[in-house]
Protein backbone atom coordinates (compact mmCIF):
# COMPACT_ATOMS: atom_id res chain seq x y z
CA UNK A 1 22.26 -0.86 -15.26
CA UNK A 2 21.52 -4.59 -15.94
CA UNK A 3 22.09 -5.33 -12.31
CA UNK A 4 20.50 -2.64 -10.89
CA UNK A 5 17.43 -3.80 -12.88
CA UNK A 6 17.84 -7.47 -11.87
CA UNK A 7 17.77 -6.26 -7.95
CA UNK A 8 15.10 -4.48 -8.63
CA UNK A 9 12.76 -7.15 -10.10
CA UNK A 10 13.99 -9.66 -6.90
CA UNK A 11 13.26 -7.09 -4.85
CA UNK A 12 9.69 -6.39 -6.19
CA UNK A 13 9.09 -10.03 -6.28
CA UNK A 14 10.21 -10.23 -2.91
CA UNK A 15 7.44 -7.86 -1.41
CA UNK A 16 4.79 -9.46 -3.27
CA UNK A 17 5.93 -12.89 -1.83
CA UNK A 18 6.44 -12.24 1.36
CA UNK A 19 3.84 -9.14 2.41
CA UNK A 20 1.07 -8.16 -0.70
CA UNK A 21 -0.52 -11.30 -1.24
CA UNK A 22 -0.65 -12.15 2.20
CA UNK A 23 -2.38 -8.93 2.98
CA UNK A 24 -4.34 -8.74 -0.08
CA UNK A 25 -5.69 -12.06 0.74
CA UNK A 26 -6.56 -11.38 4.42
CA UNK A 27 -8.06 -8.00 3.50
CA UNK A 28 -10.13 -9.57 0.66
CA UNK A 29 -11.07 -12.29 3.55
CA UNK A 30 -12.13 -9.58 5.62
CA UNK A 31 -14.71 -8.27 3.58
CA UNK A 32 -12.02 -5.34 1.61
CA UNK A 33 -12.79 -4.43 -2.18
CA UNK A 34 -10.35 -2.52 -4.49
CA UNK A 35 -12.68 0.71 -3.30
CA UNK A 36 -12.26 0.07 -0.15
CA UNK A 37 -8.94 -0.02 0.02
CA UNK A 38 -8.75 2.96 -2.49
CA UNK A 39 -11.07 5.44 -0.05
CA UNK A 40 -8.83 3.97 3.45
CA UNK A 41 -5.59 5.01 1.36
CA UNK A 42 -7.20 8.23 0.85
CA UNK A 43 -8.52 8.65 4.33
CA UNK A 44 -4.82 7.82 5.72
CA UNK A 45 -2.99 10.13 3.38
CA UNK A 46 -5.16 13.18 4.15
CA UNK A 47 -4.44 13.00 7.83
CA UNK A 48 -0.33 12.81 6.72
CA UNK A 49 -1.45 16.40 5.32
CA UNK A 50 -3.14 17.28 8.14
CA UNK A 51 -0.24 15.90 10.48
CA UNK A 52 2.36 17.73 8.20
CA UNK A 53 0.36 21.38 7.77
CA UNK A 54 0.78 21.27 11.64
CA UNK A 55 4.51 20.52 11.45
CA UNK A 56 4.23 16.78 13.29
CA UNK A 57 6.73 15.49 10.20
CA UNK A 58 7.52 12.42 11.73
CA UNK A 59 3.36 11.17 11.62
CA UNK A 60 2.64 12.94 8.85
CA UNK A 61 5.72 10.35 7.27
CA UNK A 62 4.61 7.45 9.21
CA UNK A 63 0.83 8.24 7.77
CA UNK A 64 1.56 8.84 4.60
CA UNK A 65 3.83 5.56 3.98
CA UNK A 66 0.53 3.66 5.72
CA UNK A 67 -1.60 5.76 2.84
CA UNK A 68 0.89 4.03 0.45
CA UNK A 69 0.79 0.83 1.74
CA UNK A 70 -3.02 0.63 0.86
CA UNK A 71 -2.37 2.08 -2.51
CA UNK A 72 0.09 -1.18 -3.25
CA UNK A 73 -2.81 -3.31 -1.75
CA UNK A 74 -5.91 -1.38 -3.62
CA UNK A 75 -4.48 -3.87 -7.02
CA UNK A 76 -3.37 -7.06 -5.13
CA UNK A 77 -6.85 -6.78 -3.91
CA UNK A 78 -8.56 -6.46 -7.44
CA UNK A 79 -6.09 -8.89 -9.17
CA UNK A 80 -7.47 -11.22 -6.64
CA UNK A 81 -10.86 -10.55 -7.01
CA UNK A 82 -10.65 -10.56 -10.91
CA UNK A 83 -12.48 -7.11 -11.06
């Protein structure tokens, strides 16, 4: 279990090396707040329902990991920001 924790920590520190602060920043250039990001995250996950109550799985998935993607940002955003 050890190990698995270890990758897991590497892993997490990987993504917020390499692709959330990055993104966070260039949102937060761009004008984003925590809100924002929170209401776009919203936005994008209710058309994955929308996609997936008309049986178009594979947008619906696509959509709703975009949705998440902007949830993992909404916090890089206000860590950034210091609000």
């Amino acid at each position: 279990m050890p190990a698995l924790q270890s990758a897991r920590y590497a892993l997490r520190g990987a993504v917020a090396r390499y692709f959330e602060r990055p993104a966070a920043g260039f949102l937060a250039r761009i004008g984003f707040t925590p809100t924002r990001a929170t209401l776009a995250g919203l936005a994008v996950t209710g058309g994955a329902g929308y996609f997936a109550a008309t049986g178009a799985f594979w947008t619906a998935g696509l959509l709703n990991a975009g949705g998440a993607l902007f949830d993992l940002l909404d916090g890089a955003i206000a860590r950034r920001q210091n609000s």
